[in-house]
PDB file of N, CA and C in Angstrom:
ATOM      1  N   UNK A   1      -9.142 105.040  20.721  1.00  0.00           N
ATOM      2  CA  UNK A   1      -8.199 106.059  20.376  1.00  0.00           C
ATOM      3  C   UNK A   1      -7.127 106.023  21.450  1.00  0.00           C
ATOM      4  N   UNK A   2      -5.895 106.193  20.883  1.00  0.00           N
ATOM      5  CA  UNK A   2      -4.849 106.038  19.921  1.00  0.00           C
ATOM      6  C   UNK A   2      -4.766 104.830  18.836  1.00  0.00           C
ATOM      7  N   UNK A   3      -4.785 105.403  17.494  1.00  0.00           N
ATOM      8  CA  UNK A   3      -4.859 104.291  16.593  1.00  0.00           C
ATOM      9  C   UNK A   3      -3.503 104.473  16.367  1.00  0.00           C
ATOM     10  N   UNK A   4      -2.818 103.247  16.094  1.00  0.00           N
ATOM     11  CA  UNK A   4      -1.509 103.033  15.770  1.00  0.00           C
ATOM     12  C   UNK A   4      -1.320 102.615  14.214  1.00  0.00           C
ATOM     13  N   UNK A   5      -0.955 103.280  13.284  1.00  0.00           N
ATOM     14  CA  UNK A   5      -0.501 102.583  11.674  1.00  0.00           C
ATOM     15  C   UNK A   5       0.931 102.871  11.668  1.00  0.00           C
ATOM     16  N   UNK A   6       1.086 101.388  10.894  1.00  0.00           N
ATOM     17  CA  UNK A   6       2.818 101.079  11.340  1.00  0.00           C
ATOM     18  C   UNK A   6       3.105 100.827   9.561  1.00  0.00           C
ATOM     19  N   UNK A   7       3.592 100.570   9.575  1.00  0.00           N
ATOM     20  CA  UNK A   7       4.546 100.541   8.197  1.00  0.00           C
ATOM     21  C   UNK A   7       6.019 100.003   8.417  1.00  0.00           C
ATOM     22  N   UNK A   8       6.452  99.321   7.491  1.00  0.00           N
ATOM     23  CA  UNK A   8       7.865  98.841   7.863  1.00  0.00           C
ATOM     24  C   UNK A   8       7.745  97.666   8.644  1.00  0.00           C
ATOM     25  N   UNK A   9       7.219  97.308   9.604  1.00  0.00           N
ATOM     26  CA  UNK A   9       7.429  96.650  10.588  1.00  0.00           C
ATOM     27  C   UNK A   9       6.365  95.337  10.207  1.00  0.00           C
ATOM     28  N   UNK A  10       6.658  94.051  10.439  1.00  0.00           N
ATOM     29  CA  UNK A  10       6.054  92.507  10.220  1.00  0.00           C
ATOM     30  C   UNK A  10       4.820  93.105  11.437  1.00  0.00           C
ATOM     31  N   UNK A  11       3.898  92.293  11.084  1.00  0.00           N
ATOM     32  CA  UNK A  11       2.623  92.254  11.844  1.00  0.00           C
ATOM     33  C   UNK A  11       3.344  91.134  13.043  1.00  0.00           C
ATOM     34  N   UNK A  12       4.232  90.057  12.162  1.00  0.00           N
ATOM     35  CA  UNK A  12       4.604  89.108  13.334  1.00  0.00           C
ATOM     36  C   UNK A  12       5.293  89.696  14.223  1.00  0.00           C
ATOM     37  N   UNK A  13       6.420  90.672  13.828  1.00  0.00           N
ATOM     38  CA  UNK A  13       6.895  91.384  14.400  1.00  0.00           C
ATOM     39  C   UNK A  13       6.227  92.085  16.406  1.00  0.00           C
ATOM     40  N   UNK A  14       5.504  93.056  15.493  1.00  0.00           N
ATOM     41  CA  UNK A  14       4.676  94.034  16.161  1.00  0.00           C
ATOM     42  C   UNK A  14       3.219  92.943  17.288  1.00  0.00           C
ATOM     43  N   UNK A  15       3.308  91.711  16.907  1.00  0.00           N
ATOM     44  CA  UNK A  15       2.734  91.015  17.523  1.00  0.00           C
ATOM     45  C   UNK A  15       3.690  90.787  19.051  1.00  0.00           C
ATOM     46  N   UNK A  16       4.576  90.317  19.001  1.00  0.00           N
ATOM     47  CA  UNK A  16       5.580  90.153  19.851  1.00  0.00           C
ATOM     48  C   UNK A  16       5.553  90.976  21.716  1.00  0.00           C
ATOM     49  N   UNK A  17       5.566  92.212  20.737  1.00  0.00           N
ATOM     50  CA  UNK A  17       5.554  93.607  21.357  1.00  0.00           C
ATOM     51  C   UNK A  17       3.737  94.283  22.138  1.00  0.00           C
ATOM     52  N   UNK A  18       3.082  93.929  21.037  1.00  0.00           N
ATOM     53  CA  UNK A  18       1.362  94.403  21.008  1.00  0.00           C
ATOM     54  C   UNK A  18       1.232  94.634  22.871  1.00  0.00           C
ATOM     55  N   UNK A  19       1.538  93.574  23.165  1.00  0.00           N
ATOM     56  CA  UNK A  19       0.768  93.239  24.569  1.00  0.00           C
ATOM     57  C   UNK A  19       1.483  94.701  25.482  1.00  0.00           C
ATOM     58  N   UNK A  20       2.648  94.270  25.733  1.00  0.00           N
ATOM     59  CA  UNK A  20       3.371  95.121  26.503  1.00  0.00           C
ATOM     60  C   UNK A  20       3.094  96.375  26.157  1.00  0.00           C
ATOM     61  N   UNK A  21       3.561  96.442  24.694  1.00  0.00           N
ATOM     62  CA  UNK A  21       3.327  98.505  24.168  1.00  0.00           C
ATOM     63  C   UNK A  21       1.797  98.844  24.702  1.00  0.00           C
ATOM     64  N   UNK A  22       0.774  98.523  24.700  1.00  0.00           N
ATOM     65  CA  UNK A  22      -0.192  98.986  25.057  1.00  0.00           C
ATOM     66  C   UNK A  22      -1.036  98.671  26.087  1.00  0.00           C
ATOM     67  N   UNK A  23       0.061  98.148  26.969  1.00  0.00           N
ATOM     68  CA  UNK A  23      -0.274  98.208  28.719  1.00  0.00           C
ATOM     69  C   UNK A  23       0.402  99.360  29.195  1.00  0.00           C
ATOM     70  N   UNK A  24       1.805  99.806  28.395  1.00  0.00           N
ATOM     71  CA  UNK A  24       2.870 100.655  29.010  1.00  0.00           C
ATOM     72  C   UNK A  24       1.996 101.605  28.397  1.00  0.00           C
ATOM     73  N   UNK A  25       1.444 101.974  27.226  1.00  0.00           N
ATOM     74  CA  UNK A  25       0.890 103.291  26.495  1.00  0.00           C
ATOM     75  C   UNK A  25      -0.520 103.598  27.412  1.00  0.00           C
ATOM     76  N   UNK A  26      -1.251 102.649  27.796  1.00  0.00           N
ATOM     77  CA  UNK A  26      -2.611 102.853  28.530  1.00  0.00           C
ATOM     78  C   UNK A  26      -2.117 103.690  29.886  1.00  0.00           C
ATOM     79  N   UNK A  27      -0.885 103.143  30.370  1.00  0.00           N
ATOM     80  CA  UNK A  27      -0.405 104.254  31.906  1.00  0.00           C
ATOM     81  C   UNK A  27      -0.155 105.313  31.396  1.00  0.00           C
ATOM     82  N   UNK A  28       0.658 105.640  30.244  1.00  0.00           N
ATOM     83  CA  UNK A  28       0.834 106.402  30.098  1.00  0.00           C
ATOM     84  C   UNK A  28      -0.387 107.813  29.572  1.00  0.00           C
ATOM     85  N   UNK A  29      -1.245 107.486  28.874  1.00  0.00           N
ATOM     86  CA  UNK A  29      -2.389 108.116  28.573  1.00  0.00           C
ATOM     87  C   UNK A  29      -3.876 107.905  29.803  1.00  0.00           C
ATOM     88  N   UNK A  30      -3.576 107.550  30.243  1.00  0.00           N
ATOM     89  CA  UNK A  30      -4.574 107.416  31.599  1.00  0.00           C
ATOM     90  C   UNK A  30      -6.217 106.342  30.971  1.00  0.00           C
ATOM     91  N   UNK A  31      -5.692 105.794  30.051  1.00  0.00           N
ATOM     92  CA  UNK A  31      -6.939 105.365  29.685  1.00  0.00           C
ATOM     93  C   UNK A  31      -7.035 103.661  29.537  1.00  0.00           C
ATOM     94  N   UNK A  32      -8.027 103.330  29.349  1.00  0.00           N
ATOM     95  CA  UNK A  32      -8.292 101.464  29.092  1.00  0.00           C
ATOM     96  C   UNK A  32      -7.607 100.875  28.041  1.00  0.00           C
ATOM     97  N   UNK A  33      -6.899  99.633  28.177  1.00  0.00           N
ATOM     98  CA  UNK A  33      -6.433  98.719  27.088  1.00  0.00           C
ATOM     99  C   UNK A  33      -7.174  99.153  25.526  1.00  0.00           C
ATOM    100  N   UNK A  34      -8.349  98.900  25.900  1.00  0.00           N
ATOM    101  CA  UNK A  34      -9.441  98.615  24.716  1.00  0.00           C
ATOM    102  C   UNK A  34      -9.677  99.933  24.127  1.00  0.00           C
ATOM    103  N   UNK A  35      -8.934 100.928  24.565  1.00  0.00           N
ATOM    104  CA  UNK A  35      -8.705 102.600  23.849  1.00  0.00           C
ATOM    105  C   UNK A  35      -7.411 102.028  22.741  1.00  0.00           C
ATOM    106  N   UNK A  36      -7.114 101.694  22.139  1.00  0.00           N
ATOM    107  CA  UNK A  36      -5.798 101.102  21.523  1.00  0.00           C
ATOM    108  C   UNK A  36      -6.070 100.687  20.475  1.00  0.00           C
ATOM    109  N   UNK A  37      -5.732 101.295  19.128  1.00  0.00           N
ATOM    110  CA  UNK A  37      -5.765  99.554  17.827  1.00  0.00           C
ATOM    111  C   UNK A  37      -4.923 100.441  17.319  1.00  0.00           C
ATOM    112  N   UNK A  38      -3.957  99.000  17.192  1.00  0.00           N
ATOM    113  CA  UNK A  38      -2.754  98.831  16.209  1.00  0.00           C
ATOM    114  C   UNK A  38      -2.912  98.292  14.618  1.00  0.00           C
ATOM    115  N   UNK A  39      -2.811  98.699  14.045  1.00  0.00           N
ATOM    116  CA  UNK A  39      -3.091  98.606  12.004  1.00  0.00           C
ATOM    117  C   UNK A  39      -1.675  98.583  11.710  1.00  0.00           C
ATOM    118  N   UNK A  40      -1.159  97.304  11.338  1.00  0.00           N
ATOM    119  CA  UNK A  40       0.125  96.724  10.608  1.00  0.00           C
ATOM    120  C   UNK A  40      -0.134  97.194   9.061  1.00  0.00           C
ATOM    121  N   UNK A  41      -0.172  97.761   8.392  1.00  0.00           N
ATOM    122  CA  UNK A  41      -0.053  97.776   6.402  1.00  0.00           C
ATOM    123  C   UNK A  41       0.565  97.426   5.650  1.00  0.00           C
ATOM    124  N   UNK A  42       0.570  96.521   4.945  1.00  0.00           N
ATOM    125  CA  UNK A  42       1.349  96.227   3.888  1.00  0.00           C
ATOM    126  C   UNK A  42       1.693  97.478   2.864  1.00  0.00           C
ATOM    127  N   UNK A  43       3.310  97.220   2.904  1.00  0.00           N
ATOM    128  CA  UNK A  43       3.924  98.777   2.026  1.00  0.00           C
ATOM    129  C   UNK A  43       4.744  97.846   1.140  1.00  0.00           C
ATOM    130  N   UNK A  44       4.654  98.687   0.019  1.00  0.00           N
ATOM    131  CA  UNK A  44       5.864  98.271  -0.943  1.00  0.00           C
ATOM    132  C   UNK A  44       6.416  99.540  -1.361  1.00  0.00           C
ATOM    133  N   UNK A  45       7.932  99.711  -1.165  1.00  0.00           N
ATOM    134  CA  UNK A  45       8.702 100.879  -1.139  1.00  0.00           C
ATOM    135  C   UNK A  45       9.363 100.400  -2.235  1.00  0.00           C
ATOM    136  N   UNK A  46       9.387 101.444  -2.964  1.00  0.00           N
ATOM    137  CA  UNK A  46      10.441 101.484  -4.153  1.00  0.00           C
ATOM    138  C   UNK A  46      11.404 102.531  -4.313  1.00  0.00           C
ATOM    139  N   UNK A  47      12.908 102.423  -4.386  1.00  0.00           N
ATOM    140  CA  UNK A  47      13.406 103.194  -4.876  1.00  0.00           C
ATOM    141  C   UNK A  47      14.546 102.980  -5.675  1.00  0.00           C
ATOM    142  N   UNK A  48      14.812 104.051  -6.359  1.00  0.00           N
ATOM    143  CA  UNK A  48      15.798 103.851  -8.316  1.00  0.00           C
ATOM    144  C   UNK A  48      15.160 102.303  -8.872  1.00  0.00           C
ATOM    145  N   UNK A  49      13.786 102.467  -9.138  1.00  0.00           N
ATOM    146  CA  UNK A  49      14.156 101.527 -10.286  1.00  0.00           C
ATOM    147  C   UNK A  49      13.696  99.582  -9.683  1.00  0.00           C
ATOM    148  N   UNK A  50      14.007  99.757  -8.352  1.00  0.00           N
ATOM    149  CA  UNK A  50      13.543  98.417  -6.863  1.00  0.00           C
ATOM    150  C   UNK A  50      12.818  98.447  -6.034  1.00  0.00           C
ATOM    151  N   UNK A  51      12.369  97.465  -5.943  1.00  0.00           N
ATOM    152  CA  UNK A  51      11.549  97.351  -4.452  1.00  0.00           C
ATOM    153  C   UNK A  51      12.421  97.126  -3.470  1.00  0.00           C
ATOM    154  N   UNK A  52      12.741  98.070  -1.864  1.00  0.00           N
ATOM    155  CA  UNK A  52      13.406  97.712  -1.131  1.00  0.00           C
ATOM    156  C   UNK A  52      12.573  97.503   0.101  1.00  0.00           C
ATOM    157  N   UNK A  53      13.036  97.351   1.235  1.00  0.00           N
ATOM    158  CA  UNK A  53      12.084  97.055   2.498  1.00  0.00           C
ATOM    159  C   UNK A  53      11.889  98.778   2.995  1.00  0.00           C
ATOM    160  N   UNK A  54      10.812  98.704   3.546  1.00  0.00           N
ATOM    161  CA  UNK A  54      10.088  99.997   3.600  1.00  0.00           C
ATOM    162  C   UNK A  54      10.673 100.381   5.154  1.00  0.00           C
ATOM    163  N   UNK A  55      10.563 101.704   5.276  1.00  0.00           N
ATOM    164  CA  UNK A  55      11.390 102.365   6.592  1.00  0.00           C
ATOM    165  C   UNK A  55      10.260 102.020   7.767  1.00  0.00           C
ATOM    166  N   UNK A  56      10.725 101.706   8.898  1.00  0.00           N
ATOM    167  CA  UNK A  56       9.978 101.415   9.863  1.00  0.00           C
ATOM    168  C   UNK A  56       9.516 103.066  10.127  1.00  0.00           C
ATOM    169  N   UNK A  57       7.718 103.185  10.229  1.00  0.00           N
ATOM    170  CA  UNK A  57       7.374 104.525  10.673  1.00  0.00           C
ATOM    171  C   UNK A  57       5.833 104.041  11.177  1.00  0.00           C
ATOM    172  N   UNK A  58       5.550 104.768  12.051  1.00  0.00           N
ATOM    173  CA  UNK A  58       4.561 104.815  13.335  1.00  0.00           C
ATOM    174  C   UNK A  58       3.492 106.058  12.981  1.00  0.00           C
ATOM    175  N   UNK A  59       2.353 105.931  12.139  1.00  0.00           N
ATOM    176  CA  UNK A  59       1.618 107.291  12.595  1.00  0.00           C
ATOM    177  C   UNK A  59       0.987 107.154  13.865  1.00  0.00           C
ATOM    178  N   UNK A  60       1.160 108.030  14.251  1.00  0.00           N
ATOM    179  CA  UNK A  60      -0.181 107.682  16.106  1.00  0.00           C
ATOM    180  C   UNK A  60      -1.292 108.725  15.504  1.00  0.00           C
ATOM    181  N   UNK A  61      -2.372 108.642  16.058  1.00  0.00           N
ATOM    182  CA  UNK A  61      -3.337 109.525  15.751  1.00  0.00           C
ATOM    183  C   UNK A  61      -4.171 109.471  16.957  1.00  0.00           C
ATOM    184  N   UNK A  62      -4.428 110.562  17.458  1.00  0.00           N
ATOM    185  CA  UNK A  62      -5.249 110.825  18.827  1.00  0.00           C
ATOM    186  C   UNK A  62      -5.508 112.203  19.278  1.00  0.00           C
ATOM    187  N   UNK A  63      -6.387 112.394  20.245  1.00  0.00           N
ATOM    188  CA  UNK A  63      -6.712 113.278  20.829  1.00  0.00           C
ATOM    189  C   UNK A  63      -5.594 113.974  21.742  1.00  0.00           C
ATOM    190  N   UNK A  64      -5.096 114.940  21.467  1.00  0.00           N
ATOM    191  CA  UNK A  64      -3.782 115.876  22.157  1.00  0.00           C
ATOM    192  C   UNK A  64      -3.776 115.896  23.300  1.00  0.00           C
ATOM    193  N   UNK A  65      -2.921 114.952  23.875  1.00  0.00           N
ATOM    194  CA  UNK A  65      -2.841 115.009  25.474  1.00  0.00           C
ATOM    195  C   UNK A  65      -1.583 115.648  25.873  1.00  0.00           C
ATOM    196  N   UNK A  66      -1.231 116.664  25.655  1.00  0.00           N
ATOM    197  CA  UNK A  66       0.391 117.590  25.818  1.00  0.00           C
ATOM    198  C   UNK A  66       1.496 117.456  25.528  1.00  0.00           C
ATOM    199  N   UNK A  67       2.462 117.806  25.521  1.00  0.00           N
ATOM    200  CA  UNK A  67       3.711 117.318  24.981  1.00  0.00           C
ATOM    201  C   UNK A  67       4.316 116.881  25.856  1.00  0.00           C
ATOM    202  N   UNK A  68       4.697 116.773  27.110  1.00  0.00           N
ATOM    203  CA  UNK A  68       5.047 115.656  27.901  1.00  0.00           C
ATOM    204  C   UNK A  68       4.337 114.062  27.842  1.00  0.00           C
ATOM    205  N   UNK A  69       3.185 114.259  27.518  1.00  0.00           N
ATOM    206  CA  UNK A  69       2.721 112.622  27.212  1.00  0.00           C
ATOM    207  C   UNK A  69       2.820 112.562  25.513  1.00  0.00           C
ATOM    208  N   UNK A  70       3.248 113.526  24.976  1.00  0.00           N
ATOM    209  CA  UNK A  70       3.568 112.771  23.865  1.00  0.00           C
ATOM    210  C   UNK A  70       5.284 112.401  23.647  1.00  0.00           C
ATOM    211  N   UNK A  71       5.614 113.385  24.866  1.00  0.00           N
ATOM    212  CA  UNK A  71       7.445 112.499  23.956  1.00  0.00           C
ATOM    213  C   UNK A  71       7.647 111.262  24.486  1.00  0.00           C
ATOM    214  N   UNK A  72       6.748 110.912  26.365  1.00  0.00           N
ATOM    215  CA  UNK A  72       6.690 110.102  26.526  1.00  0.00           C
ATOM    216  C   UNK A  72       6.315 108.934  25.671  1.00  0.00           C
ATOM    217  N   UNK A  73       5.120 108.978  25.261  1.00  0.00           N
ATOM    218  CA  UNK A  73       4.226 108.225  24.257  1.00  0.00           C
ATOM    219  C   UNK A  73       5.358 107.931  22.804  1.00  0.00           C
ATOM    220  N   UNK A  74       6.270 108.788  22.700  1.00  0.00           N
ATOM    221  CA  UNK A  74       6.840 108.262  21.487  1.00  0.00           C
ATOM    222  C   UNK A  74       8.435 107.355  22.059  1.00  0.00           C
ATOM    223  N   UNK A  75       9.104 107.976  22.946  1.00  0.00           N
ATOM    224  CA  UNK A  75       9.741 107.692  23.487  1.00  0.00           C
ATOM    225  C   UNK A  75       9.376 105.747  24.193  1.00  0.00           C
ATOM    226  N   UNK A  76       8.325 105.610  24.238  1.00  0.00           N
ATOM    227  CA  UNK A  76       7.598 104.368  24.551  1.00  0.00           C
ATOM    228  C   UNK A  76       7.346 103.246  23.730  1.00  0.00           C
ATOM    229  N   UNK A  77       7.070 104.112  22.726  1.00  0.00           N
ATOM    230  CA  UNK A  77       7.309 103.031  21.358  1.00  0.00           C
ATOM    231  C   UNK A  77       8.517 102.828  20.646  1.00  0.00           C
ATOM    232  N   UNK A  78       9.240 103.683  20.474  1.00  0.00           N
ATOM    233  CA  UNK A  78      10.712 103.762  20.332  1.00  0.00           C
ATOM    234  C   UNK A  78      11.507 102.609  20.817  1.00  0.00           C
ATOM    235  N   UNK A  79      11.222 102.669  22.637  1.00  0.00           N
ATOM    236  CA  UNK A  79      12.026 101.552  22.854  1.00  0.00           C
ATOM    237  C   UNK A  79      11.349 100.137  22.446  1.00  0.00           C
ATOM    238  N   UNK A  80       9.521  99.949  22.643  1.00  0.00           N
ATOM    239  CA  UNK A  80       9.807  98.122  22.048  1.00  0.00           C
ATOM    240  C   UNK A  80       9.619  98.055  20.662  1.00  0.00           C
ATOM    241  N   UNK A  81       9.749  98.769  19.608  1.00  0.00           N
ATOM    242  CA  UNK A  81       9.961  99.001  18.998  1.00  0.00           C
ATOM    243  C   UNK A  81      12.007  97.899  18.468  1.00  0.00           C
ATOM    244  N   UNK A  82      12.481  99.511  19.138  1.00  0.00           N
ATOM    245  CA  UNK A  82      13.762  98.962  19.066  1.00  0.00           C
ATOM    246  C   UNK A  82      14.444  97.742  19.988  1.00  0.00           C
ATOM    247  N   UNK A  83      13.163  97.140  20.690  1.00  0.00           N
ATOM    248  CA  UNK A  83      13.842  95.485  21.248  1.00  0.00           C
ATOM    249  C   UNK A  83      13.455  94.713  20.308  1.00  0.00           C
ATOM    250  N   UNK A  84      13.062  95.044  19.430  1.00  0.00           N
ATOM    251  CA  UNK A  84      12.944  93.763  18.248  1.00  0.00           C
ATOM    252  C   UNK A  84      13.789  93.851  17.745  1.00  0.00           C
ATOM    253  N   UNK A  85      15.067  94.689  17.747  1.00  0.00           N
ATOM    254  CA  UNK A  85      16.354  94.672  16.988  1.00  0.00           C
ATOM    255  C   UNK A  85      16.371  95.817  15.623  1.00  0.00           C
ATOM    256  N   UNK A  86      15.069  96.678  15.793  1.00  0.00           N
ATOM    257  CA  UNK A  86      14.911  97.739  14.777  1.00  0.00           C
ATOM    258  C   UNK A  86      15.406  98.690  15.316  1.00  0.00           C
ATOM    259  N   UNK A  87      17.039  99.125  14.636  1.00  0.00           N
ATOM    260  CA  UNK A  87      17.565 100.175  15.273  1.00  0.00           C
ATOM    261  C   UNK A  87      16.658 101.763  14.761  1.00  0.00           C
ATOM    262  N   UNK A  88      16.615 101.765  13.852  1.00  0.00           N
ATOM    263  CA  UNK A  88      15.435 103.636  13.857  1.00  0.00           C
ATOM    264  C   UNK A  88      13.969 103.315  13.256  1.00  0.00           C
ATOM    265  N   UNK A  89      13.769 104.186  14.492  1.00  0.00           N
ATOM    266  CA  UNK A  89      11.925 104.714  13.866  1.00  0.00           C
ATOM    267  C   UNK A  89      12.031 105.854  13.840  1.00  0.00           C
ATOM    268  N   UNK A  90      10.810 105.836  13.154  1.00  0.00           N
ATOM    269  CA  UNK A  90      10.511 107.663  13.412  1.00  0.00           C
ATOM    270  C   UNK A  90       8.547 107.127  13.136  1.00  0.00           C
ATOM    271  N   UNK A  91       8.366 108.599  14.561  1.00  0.00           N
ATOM    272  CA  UNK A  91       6.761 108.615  14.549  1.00  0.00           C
ATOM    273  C   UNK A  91       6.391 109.567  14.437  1.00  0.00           C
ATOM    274  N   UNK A  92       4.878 109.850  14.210  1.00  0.00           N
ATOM    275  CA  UNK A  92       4.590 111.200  13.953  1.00  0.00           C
ATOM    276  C   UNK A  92       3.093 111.295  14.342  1.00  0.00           C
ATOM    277  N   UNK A  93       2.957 112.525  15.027  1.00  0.00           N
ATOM    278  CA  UNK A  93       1.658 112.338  15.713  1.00  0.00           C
ATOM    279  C   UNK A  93       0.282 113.568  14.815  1.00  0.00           C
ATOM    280  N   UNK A  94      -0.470 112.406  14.432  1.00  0.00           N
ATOM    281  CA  UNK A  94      -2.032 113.207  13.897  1.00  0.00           C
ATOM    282  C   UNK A  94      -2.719 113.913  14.962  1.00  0.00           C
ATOM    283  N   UNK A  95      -3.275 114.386  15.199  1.00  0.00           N
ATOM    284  CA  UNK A  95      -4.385 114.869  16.288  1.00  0.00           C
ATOM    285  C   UNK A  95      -5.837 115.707  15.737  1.00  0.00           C
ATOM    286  N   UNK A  96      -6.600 114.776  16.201  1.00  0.00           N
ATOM    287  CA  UNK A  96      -7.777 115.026  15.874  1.00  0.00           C
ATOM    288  C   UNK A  96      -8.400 116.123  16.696  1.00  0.00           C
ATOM    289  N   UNK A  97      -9.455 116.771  16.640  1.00  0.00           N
ATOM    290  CA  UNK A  97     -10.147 117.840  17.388  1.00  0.00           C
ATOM    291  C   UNK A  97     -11.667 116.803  17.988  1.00  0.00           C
ATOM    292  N   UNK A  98     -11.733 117.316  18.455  1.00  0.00           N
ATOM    293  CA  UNK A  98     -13.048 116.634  19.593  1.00  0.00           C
ATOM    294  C   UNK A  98     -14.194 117.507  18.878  1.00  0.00           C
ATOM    295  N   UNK A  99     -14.498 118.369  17.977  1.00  0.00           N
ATOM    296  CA  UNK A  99     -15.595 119.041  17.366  1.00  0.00           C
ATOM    297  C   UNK A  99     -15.550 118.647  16.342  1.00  0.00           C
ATOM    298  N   UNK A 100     -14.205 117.558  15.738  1.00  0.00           N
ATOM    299  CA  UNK A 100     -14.035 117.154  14.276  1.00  0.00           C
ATOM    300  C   UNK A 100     -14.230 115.635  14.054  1.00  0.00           C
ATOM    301  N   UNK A 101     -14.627 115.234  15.353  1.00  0.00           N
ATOM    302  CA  UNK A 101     -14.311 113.328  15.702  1.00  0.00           C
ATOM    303  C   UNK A 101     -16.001 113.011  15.903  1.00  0.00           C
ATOM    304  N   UNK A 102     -16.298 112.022  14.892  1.00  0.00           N
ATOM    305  CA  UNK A 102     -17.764 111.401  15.271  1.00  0.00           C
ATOM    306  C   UNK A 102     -17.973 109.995  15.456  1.00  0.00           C
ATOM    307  N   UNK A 103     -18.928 109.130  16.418  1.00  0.00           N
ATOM    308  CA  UNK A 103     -19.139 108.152  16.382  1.00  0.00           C
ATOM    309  C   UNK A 103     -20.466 107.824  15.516  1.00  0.00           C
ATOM    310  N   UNK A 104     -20.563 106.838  15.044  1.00  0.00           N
ATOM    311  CA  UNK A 104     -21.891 106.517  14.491  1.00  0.00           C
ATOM    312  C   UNK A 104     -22.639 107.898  13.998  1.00  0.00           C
ATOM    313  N   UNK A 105     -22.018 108.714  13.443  1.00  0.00           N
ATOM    314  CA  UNK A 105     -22.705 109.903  12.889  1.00  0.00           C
ATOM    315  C   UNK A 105     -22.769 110.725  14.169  1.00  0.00           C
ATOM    316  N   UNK A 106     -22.619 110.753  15.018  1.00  0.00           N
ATOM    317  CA  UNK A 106     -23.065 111.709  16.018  1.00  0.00           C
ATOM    318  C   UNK A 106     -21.517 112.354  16.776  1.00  0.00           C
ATOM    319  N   UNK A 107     -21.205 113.286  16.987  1.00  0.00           N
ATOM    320  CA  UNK A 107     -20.038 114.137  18.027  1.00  0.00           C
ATOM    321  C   UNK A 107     -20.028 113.486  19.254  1.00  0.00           C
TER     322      UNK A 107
END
């Protein structure tokens, strides 16, 4: 945890980036590399009538670490994000509860 689902964006893409975004995101959340998975999805966006290319968007989903590490945290992806030459994202953050999150059946 932080799971990353991306949309919009090439897996080749987001490959590019993988390494760096979640060395810079691990300082930033105080936690290990291996706290991290990124999920690329295949989207097909349609609109009037076409299929067009789907809007680059970021869900994060994690355990609420304040709003200073989250504008950071978005603010972080934002930029390598936008060094691949993707001028807008937009992200949006899930947050799970720690009485609502289980491993292997167990809290």
């Amino acid at each position: 945890m932080p799971l990353l689902v991306v949309r919009g964006i090439k897996p080749e893409q987001m490959m590019v980036i993988s390494e760096s975004l979640i060395e810079d995101l691990a300082v930033i959340c105080e936690c290990e590399l291996d706290n991290f998975t990124i999920e690329c999805l295949h989207t097909t966006a349609v609109f009037s009538g076409k299929i067009v290319e789907s809007f680059p968007f970021i869900e994060v989903s994690w355990f609420e670490r304040g709003q200073e590490t989250r504008d950071r945290f978005a603010r972080t992806v934002a930029n390598h994000v936008q060094s691949l030459g993707i001028k807008e994202i937009e992200i949006a953050f899930n947050t799970y509860r720690e009485d609502s999150y289980y491993v292997n059946g167990s809290l």
